[in-house]
C-alpha atoms as a PDB file:
ATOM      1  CA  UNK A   1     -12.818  27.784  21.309  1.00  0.00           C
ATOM      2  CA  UNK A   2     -10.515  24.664  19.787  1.00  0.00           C
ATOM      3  CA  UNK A   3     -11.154  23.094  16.866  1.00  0.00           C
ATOM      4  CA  UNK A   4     -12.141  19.144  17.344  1.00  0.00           C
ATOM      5  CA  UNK A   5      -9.673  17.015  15.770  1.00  0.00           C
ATOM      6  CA  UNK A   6     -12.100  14.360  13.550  1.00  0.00           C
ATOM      7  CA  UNK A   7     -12.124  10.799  14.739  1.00  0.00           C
ATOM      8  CA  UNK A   8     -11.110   8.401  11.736  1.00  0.00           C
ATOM      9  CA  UNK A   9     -12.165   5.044  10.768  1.00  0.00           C
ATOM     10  CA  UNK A  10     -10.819   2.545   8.345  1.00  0.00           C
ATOM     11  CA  UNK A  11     -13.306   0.237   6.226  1.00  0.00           C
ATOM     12  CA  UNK A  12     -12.916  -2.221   4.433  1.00  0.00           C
ATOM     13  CA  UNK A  13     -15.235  -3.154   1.239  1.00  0.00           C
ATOM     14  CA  UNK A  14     -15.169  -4.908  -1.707  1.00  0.00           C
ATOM     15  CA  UNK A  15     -16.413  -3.809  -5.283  1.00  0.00           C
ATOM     16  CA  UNK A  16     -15.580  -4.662  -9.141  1.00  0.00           C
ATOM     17  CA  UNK A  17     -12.440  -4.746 -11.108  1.00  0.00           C
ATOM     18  CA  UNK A  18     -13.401  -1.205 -12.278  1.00  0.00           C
ATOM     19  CA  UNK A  19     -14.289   0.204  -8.589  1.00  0.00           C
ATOM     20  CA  UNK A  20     -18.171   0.218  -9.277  1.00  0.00           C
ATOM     21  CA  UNK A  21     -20.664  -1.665  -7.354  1.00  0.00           C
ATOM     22  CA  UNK A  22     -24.724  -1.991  -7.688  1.00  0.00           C
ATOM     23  CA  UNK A  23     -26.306  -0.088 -10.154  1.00  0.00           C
ATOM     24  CA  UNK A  24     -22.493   0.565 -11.541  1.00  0.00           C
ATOM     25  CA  UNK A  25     -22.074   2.846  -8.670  1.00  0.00           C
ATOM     26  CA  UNK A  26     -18.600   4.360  -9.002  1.00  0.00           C
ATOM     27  CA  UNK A  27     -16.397   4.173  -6.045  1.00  0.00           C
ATOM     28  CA  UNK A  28     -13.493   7.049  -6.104  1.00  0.00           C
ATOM     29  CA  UNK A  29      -9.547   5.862  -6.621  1.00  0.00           C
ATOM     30  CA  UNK A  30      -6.952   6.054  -4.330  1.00  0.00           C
ATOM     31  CA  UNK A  31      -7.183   9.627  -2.983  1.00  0.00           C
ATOM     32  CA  UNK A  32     -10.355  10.341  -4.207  1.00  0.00           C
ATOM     33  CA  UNK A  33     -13.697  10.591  -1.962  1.00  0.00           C
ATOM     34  CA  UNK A  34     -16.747   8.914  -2.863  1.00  0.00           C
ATOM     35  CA  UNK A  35     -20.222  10.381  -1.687  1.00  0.00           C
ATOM     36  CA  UNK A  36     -23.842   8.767  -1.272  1.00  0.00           C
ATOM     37  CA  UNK A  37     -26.040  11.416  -2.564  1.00  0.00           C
ATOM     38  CA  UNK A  38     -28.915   9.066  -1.380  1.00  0.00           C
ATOM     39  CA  UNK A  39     -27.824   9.264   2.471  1.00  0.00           C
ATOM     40  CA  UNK A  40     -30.218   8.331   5.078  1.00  0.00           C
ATOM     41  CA  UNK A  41     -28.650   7.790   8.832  1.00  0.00           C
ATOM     42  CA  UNK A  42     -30.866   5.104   9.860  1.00  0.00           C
ATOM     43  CA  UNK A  43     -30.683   1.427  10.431  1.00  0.00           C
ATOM     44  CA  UNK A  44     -31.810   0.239   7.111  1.00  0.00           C
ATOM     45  CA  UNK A  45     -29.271  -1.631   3.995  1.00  0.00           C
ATOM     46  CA  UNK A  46     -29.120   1.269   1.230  1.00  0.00           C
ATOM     47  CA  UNK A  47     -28.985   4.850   1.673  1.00  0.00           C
ATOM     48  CA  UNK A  48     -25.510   5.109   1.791  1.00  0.00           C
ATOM     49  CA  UNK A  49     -21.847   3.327   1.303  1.00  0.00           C
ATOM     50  CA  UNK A  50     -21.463  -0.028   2.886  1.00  0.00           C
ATOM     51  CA  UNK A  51     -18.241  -1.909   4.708  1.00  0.00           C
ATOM     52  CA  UNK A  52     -16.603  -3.697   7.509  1.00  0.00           C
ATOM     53  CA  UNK A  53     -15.790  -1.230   9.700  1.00  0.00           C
ATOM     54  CA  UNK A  54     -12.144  -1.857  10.928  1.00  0.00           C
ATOM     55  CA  UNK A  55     -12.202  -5.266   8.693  1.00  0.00           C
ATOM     56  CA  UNK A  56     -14.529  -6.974  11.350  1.00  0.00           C
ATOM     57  CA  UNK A  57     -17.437  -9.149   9.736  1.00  0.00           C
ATOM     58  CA  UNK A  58     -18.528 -11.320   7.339  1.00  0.00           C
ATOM     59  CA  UNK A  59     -17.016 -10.510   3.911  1.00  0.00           C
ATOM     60  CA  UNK A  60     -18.656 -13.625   2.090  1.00  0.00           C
ATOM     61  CA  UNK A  61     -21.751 -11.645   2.192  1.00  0.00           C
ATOM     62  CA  UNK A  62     -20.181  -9.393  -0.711  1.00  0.00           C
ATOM     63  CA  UNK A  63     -20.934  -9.647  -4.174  1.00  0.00           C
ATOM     64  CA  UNK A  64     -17.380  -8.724  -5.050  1.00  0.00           C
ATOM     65  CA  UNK A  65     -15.330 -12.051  -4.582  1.00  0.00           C
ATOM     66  CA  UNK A  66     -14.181 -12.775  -7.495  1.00  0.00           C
ATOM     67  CA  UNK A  67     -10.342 -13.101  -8.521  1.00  0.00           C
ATOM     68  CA  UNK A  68     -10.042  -9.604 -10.102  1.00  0.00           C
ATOM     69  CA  UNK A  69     -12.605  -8.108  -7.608  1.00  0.00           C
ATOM     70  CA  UNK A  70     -10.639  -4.444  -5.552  1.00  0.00           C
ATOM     71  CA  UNK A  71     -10.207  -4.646  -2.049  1.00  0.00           C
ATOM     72  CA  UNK A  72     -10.969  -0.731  -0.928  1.00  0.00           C
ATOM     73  CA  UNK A  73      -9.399   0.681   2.371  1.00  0.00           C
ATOM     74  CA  UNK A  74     -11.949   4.025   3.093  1.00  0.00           C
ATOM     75  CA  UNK A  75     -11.199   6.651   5.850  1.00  0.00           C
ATOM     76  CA  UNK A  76     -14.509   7.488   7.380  1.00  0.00           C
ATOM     77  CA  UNK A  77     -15.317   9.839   9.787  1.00  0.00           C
ATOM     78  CA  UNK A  78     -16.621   8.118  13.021  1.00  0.00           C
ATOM     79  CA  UNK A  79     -19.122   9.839  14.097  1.00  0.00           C
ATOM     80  CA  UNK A  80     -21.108   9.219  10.987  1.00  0.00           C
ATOM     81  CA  UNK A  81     -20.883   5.461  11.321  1.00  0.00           C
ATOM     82  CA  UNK A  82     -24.207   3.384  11.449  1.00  0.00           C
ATOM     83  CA  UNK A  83     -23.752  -0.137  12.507  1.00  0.00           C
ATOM     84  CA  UNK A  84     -25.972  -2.879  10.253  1.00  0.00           C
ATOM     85  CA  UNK A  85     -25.316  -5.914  12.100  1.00  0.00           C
ATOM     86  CA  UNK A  86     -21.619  -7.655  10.804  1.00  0.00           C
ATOM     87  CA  UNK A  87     -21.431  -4.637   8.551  1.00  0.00           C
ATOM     88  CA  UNK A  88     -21.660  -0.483   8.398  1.00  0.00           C
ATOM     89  CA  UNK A  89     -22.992   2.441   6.615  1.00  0.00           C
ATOM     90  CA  UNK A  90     -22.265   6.067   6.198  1.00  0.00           C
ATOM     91  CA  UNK A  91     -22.137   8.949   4.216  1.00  0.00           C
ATOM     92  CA  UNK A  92     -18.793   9.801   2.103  1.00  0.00           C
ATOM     93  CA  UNK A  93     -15.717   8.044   2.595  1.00  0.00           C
ATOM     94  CA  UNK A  94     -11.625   9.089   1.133  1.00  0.00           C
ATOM     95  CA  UNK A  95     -10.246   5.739  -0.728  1.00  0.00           C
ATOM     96  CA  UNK A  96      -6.701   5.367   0.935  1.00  0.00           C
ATOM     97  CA  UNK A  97      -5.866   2.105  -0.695  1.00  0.00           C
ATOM     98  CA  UNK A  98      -7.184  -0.200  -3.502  1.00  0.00           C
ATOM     99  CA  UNK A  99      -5.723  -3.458  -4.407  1.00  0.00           C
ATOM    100  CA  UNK A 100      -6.329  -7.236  -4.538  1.00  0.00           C
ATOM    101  CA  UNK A 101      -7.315  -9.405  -1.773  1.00  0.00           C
ATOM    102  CA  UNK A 102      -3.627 -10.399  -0.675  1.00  0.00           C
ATOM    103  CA  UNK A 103      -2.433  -7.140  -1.066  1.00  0.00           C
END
């Protein structure tokens, strides 16, 4: 039997100058991987980390606009994507780059 090769996703989010978001949830640095303990795979907002999944959607719905706000770039694994309209959910994600908007 062969081993599956994981399917990879990048997602794009926004959070504060320290890389928290609501509730001061703390989003992992560059390497790091962040977990929702509270996961629920279901259709609903909450219950897990949030994004645009490949960059697609509306990012003026984020909280996290302002001029010192990070711009994250998250590998996700695929298959646990849930779609929430313009935006996604899932479980854990590995932070591959953080930065400022332009960046």
């Amino acid at each position: 039997m062969t081993k599956s090769k994981k399917s990879i996703a990048l997602v794009l989010r926004t959070c504060r100058s320290n890389l928290t978001s609501r509730d001061g949830f703390q989003w992992a640095d560059v390497g790091g991987t962040t977990v929702a303990e509270d996961w629920v795979k279901n259709t609903n907002c909450g219950n897990g980390l949030h994004g645009w999944l490949f960059g697609a959607g509306d990012h003026n719905c984020s909280d996290y606009l302002a001029e010192d706000s990070k711009w994250m770039v998250l590998e996700v694994d695929l298959k646990s994507i849930v779609m929430i309209g313009d935006k996604c959910k899932f479980p854990s994600a590995k932070t591959v780059f953080v930065g400022d908007k332009k960046t």
